[in-house]
C-alpha atoms as a PDB file:
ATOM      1  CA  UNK A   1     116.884 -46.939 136.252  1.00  0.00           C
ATOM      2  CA  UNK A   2     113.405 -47.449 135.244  1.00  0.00           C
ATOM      3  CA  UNK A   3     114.062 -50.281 132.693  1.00  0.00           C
ATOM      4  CA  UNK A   4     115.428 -51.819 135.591  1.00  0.00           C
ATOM      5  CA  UNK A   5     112.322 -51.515 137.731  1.00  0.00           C
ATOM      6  CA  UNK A   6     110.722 -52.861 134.980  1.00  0.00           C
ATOM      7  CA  UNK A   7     112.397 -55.975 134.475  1.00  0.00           C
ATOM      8  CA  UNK A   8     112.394 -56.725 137.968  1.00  0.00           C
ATOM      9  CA  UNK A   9     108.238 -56.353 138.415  1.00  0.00           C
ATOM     10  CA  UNK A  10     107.244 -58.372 141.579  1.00  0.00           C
ATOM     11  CA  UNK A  11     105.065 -61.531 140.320  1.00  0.00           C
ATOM     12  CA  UNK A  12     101.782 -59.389 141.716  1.00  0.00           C
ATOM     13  CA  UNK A  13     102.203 -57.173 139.408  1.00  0.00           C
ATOM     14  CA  UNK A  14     102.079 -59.397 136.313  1.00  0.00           C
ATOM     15  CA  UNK A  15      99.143 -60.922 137.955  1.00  0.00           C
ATOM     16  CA  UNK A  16      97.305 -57.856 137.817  1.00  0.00           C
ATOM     17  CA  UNK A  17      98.435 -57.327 134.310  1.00  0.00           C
ATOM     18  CA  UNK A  18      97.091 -61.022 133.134  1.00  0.00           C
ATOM     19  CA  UNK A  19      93.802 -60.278 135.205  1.00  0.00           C
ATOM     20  CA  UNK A  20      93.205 -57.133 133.068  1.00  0.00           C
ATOM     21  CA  UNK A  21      94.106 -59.087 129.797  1.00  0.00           C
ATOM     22  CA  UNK A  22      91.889 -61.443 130.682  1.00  0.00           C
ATOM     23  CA  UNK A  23      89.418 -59.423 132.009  1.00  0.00           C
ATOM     24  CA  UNK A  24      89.243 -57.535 128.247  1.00  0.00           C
ATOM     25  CA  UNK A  25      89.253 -60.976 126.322  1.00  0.00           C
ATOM     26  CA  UNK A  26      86.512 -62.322 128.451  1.00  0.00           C
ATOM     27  CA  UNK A  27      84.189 -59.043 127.729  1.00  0.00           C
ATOM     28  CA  UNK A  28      84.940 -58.553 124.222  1.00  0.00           C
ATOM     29  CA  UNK A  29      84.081 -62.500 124.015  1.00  0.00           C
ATOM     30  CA  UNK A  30      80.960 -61.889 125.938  1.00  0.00           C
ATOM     31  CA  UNK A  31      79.834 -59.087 123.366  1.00  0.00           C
ATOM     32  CA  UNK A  32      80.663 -61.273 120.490  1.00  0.00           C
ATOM     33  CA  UNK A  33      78.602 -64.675 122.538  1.00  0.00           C
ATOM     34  CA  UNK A  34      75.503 -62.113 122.306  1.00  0.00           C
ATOM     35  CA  UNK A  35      75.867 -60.999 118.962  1.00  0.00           C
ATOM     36  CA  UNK A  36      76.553 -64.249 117.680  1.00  0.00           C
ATOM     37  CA  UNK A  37      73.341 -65.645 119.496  1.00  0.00           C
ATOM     38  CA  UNK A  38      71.370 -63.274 118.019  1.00  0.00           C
ATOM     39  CA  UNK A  39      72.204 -65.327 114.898  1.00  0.00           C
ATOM     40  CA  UNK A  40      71.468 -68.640 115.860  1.00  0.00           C
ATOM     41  CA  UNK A  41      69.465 -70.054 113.321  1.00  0.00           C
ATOM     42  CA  UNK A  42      71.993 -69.551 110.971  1.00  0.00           C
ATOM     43  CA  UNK A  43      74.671 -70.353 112.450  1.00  0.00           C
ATOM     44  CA  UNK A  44      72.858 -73.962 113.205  1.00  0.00           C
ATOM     45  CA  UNK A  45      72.841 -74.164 109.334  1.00  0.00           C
ATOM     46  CA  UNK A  46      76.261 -73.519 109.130  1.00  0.00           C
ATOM     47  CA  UNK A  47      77.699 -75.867 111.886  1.00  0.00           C
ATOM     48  CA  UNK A  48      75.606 -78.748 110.110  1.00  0.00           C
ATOM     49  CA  UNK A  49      75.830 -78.121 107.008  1.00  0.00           C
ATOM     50  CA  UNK A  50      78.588 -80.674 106.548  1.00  0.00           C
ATOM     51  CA  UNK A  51      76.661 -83.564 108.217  1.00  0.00           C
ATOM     52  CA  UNK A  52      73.104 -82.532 106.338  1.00  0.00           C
ATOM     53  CA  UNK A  53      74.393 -82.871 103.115  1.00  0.00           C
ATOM     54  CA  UNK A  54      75.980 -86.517 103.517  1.00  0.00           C
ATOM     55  CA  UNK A  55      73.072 -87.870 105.879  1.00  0.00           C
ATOM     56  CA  UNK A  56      70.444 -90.049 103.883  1.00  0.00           C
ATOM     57  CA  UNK A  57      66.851 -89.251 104.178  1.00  0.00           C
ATOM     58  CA  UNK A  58      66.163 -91.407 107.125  1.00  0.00           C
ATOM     59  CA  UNK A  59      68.835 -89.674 109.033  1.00  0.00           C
ATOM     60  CA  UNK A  60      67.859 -86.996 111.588  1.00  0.00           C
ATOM     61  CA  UNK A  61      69.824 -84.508 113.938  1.00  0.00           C
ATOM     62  CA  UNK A  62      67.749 -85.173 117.576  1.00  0.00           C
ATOM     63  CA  UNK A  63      68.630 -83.726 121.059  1.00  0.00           C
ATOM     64  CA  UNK A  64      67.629 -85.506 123.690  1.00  0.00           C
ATOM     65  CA  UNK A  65      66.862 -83.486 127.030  1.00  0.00           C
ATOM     66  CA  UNK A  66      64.820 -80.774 127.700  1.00  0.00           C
ATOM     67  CA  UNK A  67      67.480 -78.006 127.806  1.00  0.00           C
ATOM     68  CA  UNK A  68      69.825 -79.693 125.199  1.00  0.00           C
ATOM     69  CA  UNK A  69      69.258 -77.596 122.332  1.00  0.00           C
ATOM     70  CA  UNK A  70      69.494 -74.040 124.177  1.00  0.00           C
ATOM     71  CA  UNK A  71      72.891 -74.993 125.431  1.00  0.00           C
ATOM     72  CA  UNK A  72      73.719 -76.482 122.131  1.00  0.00           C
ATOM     73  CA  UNK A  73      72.989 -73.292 120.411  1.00  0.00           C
ATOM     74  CA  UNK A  74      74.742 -71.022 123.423  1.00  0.00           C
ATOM     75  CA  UNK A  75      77.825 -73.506 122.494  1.00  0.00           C
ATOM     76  CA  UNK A  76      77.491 -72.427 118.790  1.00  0.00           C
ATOM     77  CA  UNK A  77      77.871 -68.774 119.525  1.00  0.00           C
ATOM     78  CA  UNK A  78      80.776 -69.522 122.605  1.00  0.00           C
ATOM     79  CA  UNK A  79      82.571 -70.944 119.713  1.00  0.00           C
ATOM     80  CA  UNK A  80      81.559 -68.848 116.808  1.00  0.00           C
ATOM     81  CA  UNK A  81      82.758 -65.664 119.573  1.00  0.00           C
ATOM     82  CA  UNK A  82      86.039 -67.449 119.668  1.00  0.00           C
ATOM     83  CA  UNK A  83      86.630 -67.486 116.371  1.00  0.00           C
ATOM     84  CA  UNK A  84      85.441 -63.780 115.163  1.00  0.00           C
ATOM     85  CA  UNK A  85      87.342 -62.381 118.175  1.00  0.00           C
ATOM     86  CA  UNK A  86      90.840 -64.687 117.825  1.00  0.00           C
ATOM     87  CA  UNK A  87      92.889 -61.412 116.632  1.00  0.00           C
ATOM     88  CA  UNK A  88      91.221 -59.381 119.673  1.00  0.00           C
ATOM     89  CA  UNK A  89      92.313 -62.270 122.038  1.00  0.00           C
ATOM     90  CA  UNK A  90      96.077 -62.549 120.440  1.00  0.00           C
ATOM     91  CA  UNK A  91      96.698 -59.274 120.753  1.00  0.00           C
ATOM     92  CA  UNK A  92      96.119 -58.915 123.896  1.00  0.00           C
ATOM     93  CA  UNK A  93      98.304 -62.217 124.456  1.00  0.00           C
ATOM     94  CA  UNK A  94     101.199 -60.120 122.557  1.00  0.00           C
ATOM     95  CA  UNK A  95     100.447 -57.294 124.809  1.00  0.00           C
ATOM     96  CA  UNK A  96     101.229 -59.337 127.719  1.00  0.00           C
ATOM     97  CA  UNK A  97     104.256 -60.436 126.598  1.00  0.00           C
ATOM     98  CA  UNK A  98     105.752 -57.034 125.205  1.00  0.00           C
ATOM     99  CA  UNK A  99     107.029 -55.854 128.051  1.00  0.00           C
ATOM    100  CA  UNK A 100     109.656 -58.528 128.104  1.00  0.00           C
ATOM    101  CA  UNK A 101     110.856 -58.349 124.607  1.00  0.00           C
ATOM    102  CA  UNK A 102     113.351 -55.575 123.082  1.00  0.00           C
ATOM    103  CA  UNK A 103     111.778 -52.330 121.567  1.00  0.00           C
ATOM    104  CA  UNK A 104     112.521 -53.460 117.929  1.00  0.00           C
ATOM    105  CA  UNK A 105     111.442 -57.078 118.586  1.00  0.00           C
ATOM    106  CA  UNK A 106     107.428 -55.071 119.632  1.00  0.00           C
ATOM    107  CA  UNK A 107     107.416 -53.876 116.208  1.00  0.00           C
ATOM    108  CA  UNK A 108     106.496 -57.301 114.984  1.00  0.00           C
ATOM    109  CA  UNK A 109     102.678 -56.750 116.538  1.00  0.00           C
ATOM    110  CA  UNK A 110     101.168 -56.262 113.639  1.00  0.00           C
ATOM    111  CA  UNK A 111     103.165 -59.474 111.815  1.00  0.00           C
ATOM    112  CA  UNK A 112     102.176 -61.602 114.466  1.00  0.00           C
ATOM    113  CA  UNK A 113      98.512 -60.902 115.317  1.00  0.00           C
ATOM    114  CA  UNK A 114      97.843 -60.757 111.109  1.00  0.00           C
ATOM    115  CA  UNK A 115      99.453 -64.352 110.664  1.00  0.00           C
ATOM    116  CA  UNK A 116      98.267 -65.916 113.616  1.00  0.00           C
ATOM    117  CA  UNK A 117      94.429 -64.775 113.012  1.00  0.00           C
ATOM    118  CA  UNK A 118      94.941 -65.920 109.541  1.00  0.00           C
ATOM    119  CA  UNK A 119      96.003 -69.245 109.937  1.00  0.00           C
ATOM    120  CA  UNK A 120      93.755 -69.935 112.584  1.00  0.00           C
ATOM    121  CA  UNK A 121      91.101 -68.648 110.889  1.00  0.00           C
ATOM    122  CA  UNK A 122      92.504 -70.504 107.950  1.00  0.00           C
ATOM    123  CA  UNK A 123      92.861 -73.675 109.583  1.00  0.00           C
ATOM    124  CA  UNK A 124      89.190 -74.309 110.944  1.00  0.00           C
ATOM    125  CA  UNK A 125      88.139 -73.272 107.467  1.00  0.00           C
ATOM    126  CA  UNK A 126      89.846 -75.543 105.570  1.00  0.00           C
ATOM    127  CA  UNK A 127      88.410 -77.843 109.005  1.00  0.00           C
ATOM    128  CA  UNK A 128      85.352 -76.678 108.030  1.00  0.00           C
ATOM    129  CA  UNK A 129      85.322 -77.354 103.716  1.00  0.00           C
ATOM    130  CA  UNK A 130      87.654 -80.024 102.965  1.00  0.00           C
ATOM    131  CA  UNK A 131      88.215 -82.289 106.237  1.00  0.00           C
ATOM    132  CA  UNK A 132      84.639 -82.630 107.665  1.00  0.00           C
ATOM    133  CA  UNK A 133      82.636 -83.615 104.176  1.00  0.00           C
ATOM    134  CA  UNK A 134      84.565 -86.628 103.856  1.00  0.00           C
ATOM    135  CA  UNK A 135      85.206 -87.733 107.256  1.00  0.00           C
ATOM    136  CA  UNK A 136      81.210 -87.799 107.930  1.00  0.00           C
ATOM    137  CA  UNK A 137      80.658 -89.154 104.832  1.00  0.00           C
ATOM    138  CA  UNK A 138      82.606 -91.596 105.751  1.00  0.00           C
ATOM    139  CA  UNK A 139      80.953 -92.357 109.100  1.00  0.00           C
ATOM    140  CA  UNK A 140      77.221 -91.921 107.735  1.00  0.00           C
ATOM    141  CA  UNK A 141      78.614 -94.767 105.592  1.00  0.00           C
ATOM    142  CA  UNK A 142      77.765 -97.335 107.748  1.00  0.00           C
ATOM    143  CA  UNK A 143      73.895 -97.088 107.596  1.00  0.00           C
ATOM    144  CA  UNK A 144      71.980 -99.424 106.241  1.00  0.00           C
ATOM    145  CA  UNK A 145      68.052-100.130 106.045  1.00  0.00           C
ATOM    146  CA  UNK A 146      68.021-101.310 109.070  1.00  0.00           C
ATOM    147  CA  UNK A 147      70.548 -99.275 110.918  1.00  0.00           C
ATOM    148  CA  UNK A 148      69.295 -95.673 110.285  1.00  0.00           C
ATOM    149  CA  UNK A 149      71.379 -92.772 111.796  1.00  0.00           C
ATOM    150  CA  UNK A 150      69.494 -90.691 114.634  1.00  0.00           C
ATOM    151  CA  UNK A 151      72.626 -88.278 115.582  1.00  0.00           C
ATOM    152  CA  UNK A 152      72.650 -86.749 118.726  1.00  0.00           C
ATOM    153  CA  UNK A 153      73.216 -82.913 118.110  1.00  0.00           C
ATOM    154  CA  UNK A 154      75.235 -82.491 121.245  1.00  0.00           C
ATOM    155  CA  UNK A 155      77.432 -85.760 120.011  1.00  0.00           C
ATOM    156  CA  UNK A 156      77.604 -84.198 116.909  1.00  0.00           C
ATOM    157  CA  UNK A 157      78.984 -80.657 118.171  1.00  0.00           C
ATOM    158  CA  UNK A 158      81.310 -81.923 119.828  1.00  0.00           C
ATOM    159  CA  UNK A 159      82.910 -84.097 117.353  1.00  0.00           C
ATOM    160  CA  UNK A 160      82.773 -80.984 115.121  1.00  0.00           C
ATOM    161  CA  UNK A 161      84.341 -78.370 116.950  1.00  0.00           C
ATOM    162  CA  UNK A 162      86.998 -80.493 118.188  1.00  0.00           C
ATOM    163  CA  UNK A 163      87.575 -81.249 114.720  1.00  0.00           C
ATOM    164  CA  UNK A 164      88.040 -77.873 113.646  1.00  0.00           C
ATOM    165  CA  UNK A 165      89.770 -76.589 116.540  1.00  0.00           C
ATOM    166  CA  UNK A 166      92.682 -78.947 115.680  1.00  0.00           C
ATOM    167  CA  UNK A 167      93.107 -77.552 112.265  1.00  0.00           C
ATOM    168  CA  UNK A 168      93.027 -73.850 113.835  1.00  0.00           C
ATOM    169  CA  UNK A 169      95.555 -74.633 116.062  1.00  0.00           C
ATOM    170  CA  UNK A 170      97.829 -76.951 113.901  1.00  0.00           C
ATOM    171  CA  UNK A 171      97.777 -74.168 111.393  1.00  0.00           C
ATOM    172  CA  UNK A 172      99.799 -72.032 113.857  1.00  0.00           C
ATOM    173  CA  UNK A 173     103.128 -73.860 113.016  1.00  0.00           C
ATOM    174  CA  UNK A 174     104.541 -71.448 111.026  1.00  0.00           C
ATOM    175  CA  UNK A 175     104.076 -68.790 113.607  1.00  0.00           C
ATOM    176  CA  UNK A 176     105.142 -71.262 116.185  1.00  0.00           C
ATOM    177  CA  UNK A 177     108.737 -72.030 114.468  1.00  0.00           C
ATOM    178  CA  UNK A 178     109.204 -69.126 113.441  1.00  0.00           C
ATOM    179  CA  UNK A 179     109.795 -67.302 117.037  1.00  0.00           C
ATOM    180  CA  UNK A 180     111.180 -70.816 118.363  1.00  0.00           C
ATOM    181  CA  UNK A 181     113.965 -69.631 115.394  1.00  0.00           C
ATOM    182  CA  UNK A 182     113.790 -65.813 116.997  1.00  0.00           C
ATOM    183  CA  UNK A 183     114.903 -67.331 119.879  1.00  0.00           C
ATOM    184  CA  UNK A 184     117.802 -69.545 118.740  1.00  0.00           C
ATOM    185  CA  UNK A 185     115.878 -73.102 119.899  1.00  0.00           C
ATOM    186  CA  UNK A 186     115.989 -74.356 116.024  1.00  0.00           C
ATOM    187  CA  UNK A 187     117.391 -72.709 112.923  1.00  0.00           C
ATOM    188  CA  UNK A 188     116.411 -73.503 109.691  1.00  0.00           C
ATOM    189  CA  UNK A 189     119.909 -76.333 108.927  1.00  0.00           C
ATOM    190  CA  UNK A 190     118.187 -78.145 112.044  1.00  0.00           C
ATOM    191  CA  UNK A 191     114.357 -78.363 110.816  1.00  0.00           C
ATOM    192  CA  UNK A 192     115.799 -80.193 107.372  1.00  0.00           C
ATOM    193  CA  UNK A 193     118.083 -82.236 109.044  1.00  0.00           C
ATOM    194  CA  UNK A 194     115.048 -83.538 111.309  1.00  0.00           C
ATOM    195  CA  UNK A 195     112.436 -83.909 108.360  1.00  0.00           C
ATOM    196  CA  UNK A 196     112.025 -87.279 108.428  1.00  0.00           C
ATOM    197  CA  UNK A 197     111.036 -87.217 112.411  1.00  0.00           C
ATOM    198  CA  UNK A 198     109.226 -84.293 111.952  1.00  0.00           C
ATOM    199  CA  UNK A 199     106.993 -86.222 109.353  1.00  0.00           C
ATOM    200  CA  UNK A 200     106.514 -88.811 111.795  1.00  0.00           C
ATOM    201  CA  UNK A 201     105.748 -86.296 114.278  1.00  0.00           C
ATOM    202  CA  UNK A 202     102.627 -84.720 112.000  1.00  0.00           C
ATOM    203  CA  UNK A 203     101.194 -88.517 111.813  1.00  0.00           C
ATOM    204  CA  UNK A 204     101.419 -88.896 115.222  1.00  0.00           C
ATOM    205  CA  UNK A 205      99.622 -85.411 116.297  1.00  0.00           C
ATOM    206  CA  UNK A 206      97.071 -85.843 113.070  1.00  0.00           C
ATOM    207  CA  UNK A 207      96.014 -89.206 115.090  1.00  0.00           C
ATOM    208  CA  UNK A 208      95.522 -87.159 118.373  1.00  0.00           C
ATOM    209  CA  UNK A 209      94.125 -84.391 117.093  1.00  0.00           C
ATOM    210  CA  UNK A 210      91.624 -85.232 115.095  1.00  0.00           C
ATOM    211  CA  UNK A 211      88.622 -87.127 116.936  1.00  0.00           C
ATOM    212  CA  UNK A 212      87.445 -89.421 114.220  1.00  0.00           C
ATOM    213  CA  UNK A 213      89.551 -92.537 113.841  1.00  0.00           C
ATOM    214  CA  UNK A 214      89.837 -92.592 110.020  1.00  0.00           C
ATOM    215  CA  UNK A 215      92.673 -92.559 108.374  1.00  0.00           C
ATOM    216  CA  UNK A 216      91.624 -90.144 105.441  1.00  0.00           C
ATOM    217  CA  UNK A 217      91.051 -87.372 107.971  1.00  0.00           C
ATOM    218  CA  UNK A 218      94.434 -87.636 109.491  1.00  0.00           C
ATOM    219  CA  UNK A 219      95.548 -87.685 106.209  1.00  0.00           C
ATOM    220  CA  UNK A 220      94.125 -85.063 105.225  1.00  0.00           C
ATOM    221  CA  UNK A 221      95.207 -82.749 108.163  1.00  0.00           C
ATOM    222  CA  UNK A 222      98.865 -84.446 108.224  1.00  0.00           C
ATOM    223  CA  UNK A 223      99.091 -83.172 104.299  1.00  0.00           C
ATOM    224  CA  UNK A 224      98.612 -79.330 105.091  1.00  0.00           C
ATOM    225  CA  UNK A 225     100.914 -79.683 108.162  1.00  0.00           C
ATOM    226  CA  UNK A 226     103.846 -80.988 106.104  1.00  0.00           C
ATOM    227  CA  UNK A 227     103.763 -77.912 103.660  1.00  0.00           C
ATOM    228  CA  UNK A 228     103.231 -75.795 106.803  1.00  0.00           C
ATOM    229  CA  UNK A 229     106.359 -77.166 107.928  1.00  0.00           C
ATOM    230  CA  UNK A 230     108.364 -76.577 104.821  1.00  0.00           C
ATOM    231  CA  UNK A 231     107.052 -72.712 105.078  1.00  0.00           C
ATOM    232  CA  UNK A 232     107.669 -72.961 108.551  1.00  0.00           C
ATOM    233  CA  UNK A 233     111.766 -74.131 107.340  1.00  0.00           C
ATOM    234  CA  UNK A 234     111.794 -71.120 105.213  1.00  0.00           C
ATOM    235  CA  UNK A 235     110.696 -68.534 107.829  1.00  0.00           C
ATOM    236  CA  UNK A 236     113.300 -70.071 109.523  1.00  0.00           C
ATOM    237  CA  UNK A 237     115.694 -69.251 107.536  1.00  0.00           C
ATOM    238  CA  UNK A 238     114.613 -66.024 107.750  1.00  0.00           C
ATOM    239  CA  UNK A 239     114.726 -65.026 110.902  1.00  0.00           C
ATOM    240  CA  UNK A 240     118.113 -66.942 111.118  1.00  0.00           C
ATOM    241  CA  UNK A 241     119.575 -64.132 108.731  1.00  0.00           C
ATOM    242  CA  UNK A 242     117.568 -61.333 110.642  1.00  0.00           C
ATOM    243  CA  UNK A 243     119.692 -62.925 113.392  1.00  0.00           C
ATOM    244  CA  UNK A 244     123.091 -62.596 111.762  1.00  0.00           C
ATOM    245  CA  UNK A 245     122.771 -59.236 110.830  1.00  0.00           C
ATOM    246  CA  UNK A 246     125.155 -56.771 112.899  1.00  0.00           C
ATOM    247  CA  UNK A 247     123.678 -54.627 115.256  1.00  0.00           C
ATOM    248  CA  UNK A 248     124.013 -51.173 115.335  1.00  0.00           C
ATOM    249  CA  UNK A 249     125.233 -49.927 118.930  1.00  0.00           C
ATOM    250  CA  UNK A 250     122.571 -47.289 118.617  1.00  0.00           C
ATOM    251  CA  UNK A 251     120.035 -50.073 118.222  1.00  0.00           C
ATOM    252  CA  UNK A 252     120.832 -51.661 121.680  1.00  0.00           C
ATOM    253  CA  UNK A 253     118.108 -51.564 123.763  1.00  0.00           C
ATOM    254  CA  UNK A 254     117.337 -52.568 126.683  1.00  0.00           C
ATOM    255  CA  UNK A 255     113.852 -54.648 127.532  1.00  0.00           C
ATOM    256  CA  UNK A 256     110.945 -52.893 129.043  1.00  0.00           C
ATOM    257  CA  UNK A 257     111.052 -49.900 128.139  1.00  0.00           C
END
């Protein structure tokens, strides 16, 4: 009787429970925007790091109104909070969700909150070392003697973090097919079959996703995406055989318990 109660929780109720997720995320976040302000000055040297070492010596990072650079640097450590506290954040999203999955199906917590953190952590740094060194080089290019680069800083953060929250979340493929195949939506016969498209597909979202224009950085994150999807065929294929395996009438469960 009380799974039954529990699968039929009135939409207030998981309201409330979303409000108190987010309510955690949002304070652990806060904690991590104040310790990671605290660090400011280095983590200025980290975010432009990539476009110091390809500028010339004319080139300069400016900011151009008064308060620019203090909510330039309280953007830094919003971000930089994001990214230390992304397993905090997805396991509370998993939390959420629990409720409506099988008891054997919550055992795969610790699986999912360890490969999603990784491969978004994974993705903005291989954003971070491989993808935004050439793509500014690239841009910074374009100077000449008489066209000298004065980047904005605000300009510049924001092409940056876009940049490298792209590869974050593109990195989640794997994770992403793989409980699209928990589900039965695609199996592993259908993600081969559809390669080519798929292919075409990655172009497509490298060209969206990344905010430069250049064709070497959607290269360069449409490369990574195509092995991800070959892992992402094999996980597949894995889950399709957790799939097929019989159940043991013990192991019937019902959801929300």
């Amino acid at each position: 009787m009380e799974n039954d109660a529990d699968k039929k929780l009135p939409l207030t109720a998981h309201l409330e429970e979303l409000k108190k997720r987010l309510i955690r995320v949002l304070i652990v976040m806060g904690l991590g925007l104040v310790v990671c302000y605290t660090f400011r000055d280095w983590s200025f040297k980290v975010i432009t790091k990539p476009l110091l070492e390809v500028l010339p010596d004319a080139g300069s990072i400016v900011f151009t109104g008064l308060t620019e650079a203090f909510f330039v640097h309280l953007k830094i450590a919003f971000f930089a909070s994001l990214f230390l506290t992304s397993p905090y954040t997805l396991f509370q999203i998993w939390r959420f969700i629990s409720p409506g999955l099988y008891k054997k199906e919550r055992r795969y917590i610790v699986p999912f909150v360890t490969s999603a953190s990784l491969l978004f952590i994974g993705g903005i740094l291989f954003g971070y070392f491989v993808a935004l060194p050439p793509a500014f080089k690239f841009f910074v290019s374009f100077s000449t003697d008489v066209l000298k680069p004065m980047i904005s800083f605000r300009e510049y953060l924001g092409l940056a973090l876009k940049f490298l929250l792209a590869f974050g979340i593109s990195f989640e493929l794997p994770v992403f097919i793989y409980f699209l195949a928990k589900v039965g939506i695609v199996n592993a016969t259908m993600l081969r079959r559809h390669r080519r498209y798929a292919i075409l597909l990655i172009f497509i979202a490298a060209a969206l996703l990344t905010p430069s224009p250049d064709a070497l950085s959607q290269i360069i994150m449409a490369g990574p995406l195509m092995i991800l999807y070959e892992i992402s065929i094999f996980l597949a294929k894995i889950a399709d055989r957790k799939k097929d395996k019989p159940t043991e009438p013990e192991e019937e469960e019902t959801r929300g318990d």
